[in-house]
C-alpha atoms as a PDB file:
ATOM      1  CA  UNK A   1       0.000   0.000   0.000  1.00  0.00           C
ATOM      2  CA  UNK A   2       1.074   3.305  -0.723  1.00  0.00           C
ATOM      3  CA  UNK A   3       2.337   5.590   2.222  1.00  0.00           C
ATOM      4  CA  UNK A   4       0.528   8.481   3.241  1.00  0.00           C
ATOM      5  CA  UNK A   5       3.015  10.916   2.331  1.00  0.00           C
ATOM      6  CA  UNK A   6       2.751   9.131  -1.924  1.00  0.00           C
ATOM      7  CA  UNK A   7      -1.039   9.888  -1.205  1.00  0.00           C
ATOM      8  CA  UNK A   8      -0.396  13.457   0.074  1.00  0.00           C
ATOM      9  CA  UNK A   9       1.817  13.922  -3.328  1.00  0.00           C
ATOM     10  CA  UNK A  10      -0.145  12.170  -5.149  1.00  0.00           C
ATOM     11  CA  UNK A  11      -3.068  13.983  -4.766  1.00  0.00           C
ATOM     12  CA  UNK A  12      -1.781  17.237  -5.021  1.00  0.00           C
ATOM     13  CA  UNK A  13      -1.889  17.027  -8.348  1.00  0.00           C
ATOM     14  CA  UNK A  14      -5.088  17.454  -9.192  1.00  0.00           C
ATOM     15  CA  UNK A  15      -4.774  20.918  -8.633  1.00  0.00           C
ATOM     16  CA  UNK A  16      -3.573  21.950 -11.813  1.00  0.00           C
ATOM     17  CA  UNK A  17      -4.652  24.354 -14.570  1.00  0.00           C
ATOM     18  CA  UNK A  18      -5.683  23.897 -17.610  1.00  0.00           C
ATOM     19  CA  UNK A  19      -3.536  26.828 -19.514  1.00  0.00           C
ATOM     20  CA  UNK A  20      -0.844  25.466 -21.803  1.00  0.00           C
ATOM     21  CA  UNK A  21       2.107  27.521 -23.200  1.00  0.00           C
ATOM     22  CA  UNK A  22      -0.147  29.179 -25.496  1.00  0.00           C
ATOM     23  CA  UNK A  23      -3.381  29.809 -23.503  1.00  0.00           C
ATOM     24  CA  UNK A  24      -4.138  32.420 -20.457  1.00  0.00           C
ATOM     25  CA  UNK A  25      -5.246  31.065 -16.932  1.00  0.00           C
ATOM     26  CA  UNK A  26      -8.663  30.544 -15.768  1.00  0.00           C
ATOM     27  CA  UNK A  27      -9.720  34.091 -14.040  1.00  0.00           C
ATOM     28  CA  UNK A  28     -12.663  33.859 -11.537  1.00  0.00           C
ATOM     29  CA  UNK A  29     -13.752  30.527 -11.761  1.00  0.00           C
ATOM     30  CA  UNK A  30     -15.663  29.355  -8.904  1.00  0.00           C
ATOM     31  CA  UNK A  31     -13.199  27.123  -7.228  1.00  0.00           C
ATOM     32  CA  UNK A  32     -15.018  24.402  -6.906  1.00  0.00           C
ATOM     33  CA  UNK A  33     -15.899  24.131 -10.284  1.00  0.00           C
ATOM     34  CA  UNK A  34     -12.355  25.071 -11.622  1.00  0.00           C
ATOM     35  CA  UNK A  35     -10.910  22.281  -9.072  1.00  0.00           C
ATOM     36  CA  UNK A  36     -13.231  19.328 -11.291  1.00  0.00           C
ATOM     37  CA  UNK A  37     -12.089  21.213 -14.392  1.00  0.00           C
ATOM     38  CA  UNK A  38      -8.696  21.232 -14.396  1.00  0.00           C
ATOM     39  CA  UNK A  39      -8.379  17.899 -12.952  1.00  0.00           C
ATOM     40  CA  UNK A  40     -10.342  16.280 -15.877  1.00  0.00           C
ATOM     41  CA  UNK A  41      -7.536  18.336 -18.120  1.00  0.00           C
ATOM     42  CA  UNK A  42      -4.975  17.293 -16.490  1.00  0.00           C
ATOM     43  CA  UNK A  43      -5.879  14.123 -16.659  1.00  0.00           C
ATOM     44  CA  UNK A  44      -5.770  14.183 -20.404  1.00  0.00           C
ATOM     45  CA  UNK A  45      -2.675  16.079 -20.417  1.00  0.00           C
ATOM     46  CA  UNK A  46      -0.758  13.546 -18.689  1.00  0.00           C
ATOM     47  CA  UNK A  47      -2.457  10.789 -21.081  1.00  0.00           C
ATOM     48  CA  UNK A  48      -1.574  12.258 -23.833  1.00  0.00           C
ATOM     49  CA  UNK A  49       2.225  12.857 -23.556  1.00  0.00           C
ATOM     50  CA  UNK A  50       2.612   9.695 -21.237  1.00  0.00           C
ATOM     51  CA  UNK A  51       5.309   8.466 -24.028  1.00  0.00           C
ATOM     52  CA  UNK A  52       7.705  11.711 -23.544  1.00  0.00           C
ATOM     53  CA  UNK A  53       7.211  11.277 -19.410  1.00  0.00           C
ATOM     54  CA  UNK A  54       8.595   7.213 -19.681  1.00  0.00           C
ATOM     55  CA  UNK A  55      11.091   8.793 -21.668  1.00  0.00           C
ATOM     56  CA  UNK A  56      12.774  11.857 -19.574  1.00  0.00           C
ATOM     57  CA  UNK A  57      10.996  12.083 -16.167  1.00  0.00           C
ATOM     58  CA  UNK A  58      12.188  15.902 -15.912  1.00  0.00           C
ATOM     59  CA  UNK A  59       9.927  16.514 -18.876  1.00  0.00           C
ATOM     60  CA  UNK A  60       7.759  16.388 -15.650  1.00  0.00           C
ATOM     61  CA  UNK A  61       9.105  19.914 -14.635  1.00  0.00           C
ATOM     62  CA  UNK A  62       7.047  21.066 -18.143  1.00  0.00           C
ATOM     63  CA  UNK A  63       4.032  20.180 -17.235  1.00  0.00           C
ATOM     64  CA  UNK A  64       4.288  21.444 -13.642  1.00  0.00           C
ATOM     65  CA  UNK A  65       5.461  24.657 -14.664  1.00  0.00           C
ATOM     66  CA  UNK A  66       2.875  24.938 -17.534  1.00  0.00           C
ATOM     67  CA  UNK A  67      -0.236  23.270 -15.697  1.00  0.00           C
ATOM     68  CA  UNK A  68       0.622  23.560 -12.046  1.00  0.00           C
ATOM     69  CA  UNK A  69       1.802  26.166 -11.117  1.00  0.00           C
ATOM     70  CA  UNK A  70      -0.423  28.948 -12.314  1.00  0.00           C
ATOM     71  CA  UNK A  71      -2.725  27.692  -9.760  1.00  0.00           C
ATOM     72  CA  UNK A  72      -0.689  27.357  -6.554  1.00  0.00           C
ATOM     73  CA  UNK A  73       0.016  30.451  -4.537  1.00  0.00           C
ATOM     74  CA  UNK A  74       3.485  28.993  -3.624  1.00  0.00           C
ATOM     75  CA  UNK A  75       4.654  32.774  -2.235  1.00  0.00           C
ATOM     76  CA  UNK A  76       1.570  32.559   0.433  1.00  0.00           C
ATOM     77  CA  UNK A  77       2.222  29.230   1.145  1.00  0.00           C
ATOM     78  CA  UNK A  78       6.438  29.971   1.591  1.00  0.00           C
ATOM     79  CA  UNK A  79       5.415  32.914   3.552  1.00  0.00           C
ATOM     80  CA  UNK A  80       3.266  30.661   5.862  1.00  0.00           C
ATOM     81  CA  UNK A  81       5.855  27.881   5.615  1.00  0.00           C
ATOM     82  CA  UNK A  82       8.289  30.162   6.719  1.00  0.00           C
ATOM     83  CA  UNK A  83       5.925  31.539   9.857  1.00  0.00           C
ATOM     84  CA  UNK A  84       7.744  33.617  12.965  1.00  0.00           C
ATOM     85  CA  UNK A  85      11.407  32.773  10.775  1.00  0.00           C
ATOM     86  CA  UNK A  86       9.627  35.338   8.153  1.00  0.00           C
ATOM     87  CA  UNK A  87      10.721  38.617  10.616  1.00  0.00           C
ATOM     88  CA  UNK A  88      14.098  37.588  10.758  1.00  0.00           C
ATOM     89  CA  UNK A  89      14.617  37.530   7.272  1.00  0.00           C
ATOM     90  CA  UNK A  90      16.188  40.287   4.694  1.00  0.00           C
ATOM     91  CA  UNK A  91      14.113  41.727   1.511  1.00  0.00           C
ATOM     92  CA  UNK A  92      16.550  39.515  -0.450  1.00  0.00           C
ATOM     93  CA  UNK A  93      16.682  36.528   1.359  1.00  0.00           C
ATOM     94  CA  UNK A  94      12.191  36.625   1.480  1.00  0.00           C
ATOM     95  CA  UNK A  95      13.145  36.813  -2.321  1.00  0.00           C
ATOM     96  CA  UNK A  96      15.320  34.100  -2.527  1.00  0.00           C
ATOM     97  CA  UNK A  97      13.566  32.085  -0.366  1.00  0.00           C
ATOM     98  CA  UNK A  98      10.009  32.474  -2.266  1.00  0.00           C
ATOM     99  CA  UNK A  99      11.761  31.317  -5.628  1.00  0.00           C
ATOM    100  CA  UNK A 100      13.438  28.800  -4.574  1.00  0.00           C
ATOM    101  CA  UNK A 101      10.939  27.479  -2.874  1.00  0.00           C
ATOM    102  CA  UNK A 102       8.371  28.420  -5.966  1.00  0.00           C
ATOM    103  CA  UNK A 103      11.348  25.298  -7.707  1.00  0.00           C
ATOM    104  CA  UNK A 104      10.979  23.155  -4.603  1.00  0.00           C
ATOM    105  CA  UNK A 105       7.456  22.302  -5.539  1.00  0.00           C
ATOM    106  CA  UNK A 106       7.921  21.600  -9.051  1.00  0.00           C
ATOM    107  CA  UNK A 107      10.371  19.143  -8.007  1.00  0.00           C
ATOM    108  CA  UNK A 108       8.477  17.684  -5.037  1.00  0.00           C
ATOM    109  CA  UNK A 109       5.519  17.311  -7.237  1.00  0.00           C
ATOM    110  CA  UNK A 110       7.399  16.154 -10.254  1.00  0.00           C
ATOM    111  CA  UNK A 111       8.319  13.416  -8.058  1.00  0.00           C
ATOM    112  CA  UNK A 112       4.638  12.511  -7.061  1.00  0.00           C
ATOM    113  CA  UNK A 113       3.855  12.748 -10.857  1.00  0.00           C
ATOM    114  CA  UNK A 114       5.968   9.169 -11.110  1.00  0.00           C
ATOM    115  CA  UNK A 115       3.224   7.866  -9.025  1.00  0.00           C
ATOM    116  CA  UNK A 116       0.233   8.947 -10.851  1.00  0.00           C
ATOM    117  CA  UNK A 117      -1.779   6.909 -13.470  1.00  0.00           C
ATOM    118  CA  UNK A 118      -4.291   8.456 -15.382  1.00  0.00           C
ATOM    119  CA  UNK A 119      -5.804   5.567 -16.250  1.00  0.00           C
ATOM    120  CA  UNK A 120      -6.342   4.048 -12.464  1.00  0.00           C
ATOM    121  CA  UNK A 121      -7.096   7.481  -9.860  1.00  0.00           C
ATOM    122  CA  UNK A 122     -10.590   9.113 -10.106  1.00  0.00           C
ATOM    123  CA  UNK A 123     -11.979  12.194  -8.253  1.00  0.00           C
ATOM    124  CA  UNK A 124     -14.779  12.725  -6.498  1.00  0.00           C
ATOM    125  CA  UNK A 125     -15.433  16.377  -5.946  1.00  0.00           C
ATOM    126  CA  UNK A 126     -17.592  18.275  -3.523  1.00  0.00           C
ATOM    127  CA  UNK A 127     -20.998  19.907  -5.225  1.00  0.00           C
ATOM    128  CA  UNK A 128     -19.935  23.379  -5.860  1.00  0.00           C
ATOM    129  CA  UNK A 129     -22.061  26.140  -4.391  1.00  0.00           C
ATOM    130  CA  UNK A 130     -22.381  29.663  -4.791  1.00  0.00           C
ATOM    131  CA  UNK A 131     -20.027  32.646  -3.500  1.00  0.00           C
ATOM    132  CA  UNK A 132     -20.307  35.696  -2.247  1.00  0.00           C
ATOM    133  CA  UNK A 133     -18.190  38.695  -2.871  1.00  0.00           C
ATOM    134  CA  UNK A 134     -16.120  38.492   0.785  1.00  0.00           C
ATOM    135  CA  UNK A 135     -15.545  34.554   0.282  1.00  0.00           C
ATOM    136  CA  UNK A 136     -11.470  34.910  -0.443  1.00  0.00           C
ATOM    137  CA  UNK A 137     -10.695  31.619   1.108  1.00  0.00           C
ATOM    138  CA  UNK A 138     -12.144  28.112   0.876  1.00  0.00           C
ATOM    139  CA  UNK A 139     -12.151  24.744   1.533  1.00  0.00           C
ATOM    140  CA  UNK A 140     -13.017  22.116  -1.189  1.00  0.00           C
ATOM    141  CA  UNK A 141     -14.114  18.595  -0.130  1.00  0.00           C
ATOM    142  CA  UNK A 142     -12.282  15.914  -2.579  1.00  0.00           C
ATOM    143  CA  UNK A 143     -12.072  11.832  -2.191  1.00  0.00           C
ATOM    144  CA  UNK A 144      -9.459   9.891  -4.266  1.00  0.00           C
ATOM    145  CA  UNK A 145     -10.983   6.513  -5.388  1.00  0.00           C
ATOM    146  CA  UNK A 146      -8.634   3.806  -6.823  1.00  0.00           C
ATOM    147  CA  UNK A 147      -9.856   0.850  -8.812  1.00  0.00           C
ATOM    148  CA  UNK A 148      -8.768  -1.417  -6.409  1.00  0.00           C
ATOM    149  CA  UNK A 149     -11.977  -1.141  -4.255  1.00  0.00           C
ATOM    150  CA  UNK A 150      -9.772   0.635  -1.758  1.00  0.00           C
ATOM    151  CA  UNK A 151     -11.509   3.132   0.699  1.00  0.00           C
ATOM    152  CA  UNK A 152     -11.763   6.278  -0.651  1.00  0.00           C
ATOM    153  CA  UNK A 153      -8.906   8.755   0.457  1.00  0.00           C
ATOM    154  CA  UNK A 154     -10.248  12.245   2.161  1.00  0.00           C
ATOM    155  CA  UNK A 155      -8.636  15.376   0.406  1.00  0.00           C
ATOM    156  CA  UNK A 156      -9.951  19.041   1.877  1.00  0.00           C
ATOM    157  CA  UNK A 157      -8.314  21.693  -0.554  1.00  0.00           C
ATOM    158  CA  UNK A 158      -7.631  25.128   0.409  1.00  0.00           C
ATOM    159  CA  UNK A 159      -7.701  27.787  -1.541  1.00  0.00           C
ATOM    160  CA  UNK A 160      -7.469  31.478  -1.563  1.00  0.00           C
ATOM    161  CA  UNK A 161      -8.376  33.971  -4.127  1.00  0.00           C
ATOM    162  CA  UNK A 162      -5.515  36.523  -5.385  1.00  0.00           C
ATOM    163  CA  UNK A 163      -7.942  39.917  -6.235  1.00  0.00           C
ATOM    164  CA  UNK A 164      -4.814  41.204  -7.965  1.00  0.00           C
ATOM    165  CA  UNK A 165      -4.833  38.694 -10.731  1.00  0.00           C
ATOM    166  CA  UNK A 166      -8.518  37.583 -10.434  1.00  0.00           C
ATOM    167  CA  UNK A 167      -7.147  33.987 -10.002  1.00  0.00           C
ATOM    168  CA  UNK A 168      -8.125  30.732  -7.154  1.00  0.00           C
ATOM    169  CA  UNK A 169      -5.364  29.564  -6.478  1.00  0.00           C
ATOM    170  CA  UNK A 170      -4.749  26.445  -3.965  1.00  0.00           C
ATOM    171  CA  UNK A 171      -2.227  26.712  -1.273  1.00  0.00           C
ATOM    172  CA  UNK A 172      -2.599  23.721   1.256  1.00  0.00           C
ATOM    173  CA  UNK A 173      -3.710  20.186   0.610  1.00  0.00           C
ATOM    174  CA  UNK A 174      -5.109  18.371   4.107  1.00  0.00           C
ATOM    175  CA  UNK A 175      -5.001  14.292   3.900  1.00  0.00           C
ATOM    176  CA  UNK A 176      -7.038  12.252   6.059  1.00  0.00           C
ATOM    177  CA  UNK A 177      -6.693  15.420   8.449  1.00  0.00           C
ATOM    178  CA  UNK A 178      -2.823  16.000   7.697  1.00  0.00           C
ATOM    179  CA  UNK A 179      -2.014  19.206   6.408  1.00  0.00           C
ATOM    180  CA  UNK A 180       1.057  19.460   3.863  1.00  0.00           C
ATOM    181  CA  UNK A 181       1.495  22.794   4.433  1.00  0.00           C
ATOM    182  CA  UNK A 182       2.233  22.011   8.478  1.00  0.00           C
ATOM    183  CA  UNK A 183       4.287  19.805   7.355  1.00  0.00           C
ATOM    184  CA  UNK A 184       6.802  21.565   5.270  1.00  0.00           C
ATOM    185  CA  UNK A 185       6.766  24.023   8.162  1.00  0.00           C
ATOM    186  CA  UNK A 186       7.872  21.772  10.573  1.00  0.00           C
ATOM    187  CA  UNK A 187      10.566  20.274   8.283  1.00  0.00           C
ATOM    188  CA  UNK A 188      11.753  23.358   7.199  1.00  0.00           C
ATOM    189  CA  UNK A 189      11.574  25.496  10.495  1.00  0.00           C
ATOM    190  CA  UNK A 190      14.263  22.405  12.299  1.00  0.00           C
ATOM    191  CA  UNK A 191      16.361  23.027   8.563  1.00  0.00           C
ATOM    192  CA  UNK A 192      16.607  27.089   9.335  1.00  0.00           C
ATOM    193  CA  UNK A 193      17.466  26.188  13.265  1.00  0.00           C
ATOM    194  CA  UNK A 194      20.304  23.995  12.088  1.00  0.00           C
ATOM    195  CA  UNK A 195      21.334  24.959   9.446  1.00  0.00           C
ATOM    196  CA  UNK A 196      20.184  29.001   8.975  1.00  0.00           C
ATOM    197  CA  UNK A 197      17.742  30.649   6.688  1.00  0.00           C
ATOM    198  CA  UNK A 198      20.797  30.826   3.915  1.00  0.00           C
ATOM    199  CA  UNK A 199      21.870  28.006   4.637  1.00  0.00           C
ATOM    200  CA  UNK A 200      17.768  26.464   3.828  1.00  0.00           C
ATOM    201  CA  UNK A 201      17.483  28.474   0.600  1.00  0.00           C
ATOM    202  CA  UNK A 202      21.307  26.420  -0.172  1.00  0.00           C
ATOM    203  CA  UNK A 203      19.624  22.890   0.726  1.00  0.00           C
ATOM    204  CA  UNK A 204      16.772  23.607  -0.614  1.00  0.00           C
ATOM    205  CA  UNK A 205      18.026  24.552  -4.359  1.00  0.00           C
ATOM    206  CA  UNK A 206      20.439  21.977  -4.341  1.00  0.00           C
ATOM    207  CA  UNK A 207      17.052  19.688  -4.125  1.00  0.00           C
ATOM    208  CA  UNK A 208      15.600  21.604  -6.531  1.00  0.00           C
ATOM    209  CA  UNK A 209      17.911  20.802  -9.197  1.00  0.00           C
ATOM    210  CA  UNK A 210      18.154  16.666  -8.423  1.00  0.00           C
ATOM    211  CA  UNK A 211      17.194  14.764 -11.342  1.00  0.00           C
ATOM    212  CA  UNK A 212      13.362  13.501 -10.894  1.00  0.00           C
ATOM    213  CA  UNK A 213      13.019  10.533  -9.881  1.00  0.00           C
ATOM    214  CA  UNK A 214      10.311   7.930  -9.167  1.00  0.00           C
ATOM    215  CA  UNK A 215       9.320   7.744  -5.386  1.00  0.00           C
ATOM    216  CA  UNK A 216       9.912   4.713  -3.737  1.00  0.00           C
ATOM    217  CA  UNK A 217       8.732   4.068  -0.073  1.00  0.00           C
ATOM    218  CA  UNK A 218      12.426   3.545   0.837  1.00  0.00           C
ATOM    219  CA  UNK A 219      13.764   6.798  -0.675  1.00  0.00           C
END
C-alpha cells in the first residue's frame, strides 16, 4: 500500500490548470468548479504525452510549470511555511527564499507525478455552491478513489483567491486530516534552526535541481 506521504503527493496534483504555453489562466472561476475542471484536463494532459514522461521524467518539470503552477500560490504558502522565521529575514533573502521554494514544488511534485496513473485514480469532488463577494478563502471537499476497491482517500483543498490577478489559487492540501502545508513548516523550520535561513534556501536549491526521480517508499 502506498504511504501516506505518496497519497499526500499524489493527490496534489489534481490541482492543476488547464492553460498550456499558449493559452491564459482561468480568471474567476468558482473554485469548486475550476478544481473538477482542471483535474479532468490534467488528466488528459498527462495521457496524452505519457510516451515523452517514460522517456525523460524531468519533462515532468514542463508540465508542472505549464499546468501547475499557475494555480498554486506557492509565495503565500512559503510565507506561511516560513511563519515567525519570516521577521528575521532580509528583503533579499524573502526573495530568494520564495523562488526557490516556488522550484521546490515543481520538483516535489514532479516526483509525485511518477506515481500517478491516469488511467487508475478518479476524483470525487464536492458539489460546488455559490459565492459571495467576501468569500477569499475556501475549503473544497475531494475523495481519491482507486480501482482497487480501496476506501476512498479524504482530500480538503484550500484555496485562496488573489484579487490582484482575479485567479483561485490552492495553497494547502489536508489528507485524512494531515495538512502538507504544516508539514513543510515543521521540516523546514528544524532546517533554518540547524542549518540558517541561507543556509535552507542552499539545501533547498540543491534539491531543486536533483534529477526527478520515481518515489519509492524507501527513498
Amino acid at each position: 500500500m502506498k504511504t501516506l506521504y505518496a497519497f499526500l503527493m499524489t493527490a496534489l496534483l489534481v490541482v492543476t490548470g488547464t492553460a498550456d504555453a499558449n493559452s491564459e489562466v482561468i480568471r474567476d472561476e468558482n473554485p469548486y468548479a475550476l478544481l473538477e475542471r482542471v483535474a479532468n484536463k490534467t488528466a488528459e494532459r498527462i495521457g496524452a504525452d505519457r510516451s515523452k514522461i517514460n522517456e525523460d521524467l524531468d519533462y515532468l518539470r514542463v508540465i508542472i510549470r505549464e499546468e501547475l503552477m499557475p494555480y498554486v500560490d506557492s509565495t503565500y504558502a512559503a510565507k506561511r511555511v516560513l511563519g515567525r522565521n519570516l521577521k528575521d529575514t532580509t528583503e533579499e533573502q524573502r526573495r530568494q527564499f520564495y523562488a526557490v521554494f516556488r522550484e521546490y514544488l515543481v520538483a516535489t511534485y514532479g516526483r509525485a507525478f511518477t506515481q500517478y496513473d491516469e488511467t487508475k485514480h478518479q476524483f470525487q469532488f464536492e458539489q460546488a455552491r455559490e459565492l459571495g463577494p467576501e468569500d477569499r478563502m475556501v475549503e473544497v471537499n475531494t475523495r481519491l478513489i482507486e480501482e482497487d476497491g480501496r476506501p476512498p482517500i479524504r482530500m480538503d483543498f484550500k484555496l485562496r483567491y488573489d484579487k490582484d490577478e482575479r485567479l483561485w489559487k490552492a495553497y494547502d492540501l489536508v489528507v485524512e486530516g494531515v495538512s502538507l502545508l504544516n508539514s513543510k513548516a515543521a521540516e523546514i523550520s528544524s532546517v533554518i534552526r540547524s542549518r540558517g535561513i541561507d543556509g535552507t534556501i542552499e539545501l533547498l536549491d540543491e534539491k531543486a535541481n536533483e534529477p526527478i526521480q520515481p518515489y519509492s517508499e524507501e527513498g
